[in-house]
C-alpha atoms as a PDB file:
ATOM      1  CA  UNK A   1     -64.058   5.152 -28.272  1.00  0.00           C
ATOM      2  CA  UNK A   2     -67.665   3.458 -27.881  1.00  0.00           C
ATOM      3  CA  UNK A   3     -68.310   0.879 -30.610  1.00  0.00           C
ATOM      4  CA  UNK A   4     -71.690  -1.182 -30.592  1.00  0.00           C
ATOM      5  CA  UNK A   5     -71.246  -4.678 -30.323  1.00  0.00           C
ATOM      6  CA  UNK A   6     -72.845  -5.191 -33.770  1.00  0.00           C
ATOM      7  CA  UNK A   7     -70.106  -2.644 -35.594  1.00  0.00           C
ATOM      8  CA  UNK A   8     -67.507  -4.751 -33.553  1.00  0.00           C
ATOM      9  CA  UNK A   9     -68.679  -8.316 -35.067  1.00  0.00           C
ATOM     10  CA  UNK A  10     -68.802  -6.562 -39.002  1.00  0.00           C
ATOM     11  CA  UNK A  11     -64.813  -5.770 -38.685  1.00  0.00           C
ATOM     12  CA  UNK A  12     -64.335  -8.771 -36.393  1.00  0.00           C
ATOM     13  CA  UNK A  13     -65.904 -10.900 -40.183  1.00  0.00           C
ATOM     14  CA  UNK A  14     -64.018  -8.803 -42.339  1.00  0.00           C
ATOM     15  CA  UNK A  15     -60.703  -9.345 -40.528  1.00  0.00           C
ATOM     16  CA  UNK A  16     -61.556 -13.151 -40.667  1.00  0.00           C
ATOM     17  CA  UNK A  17     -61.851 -12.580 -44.614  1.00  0.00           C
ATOM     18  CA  UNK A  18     -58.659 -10.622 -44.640  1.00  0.00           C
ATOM     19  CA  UNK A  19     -56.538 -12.417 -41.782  1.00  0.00           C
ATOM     20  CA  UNK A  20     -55.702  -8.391 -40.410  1.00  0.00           C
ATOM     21  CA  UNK A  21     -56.778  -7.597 -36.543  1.00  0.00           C
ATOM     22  CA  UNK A  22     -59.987  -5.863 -36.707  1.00  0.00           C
ATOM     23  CA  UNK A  23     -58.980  -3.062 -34.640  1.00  0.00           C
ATOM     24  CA  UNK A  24     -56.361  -2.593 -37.915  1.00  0.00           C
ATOM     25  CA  UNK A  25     -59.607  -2.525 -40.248  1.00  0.00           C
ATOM     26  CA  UNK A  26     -61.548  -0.132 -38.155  1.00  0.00           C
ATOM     27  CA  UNK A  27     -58.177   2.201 -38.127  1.00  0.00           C
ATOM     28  CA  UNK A  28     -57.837   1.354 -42.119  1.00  0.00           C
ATOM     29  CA  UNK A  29     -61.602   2.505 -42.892  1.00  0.00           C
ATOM     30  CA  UNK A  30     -60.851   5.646 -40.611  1.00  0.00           C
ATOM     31  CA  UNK A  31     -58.033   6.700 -42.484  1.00  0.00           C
ATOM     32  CA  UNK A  32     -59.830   6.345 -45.762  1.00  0.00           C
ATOM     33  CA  UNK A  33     -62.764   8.309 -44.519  1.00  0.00           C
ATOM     34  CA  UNK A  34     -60.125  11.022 -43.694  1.00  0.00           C
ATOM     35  CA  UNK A  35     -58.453  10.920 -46.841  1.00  0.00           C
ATOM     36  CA  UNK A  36     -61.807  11.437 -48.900  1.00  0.00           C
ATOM     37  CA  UNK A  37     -62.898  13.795 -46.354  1.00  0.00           C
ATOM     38  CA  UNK A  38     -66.352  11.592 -45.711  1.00  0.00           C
ATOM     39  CA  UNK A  39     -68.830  13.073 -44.195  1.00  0.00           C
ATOM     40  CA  UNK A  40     -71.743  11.861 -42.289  1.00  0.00           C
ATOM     41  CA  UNK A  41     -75.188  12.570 -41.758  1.00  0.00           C
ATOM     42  CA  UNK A  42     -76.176  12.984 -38.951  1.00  0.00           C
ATOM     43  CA  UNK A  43     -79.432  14.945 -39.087  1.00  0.00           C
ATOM     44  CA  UNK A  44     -82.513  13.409 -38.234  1.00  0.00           C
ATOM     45  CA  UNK A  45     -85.512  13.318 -39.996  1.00  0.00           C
ATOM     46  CA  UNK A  46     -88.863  15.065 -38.297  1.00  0.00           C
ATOM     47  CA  UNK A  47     -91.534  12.645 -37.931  1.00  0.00           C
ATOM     48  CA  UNK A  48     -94.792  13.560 -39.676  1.00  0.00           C
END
């Protein structure tokens, strides 16, 4: 899996906050985003 550096560093602060390994809160918020069947966006605006 290919993370940005920046996405990294948020669960990297968060598991500071929380004292969890941030590879635990990245799994966490996946499973959550499973369970409420998120969905993203991923369509693009056209410029005008």
């Amino acid at each position: 899996m290919r993370l940005r550096e920046y996405v990294i560093g948020y669960f990297k602060e968060m598991a500071k906050e929380n004292g969890a390994p941030y590879q635990s809160l990245i799994n966490l918020y996946l499973r959550d985003c499973v369970a409420h069947h998120c969905k993203i966006d991923i369509s693009w605006q056209e410029k005008s």
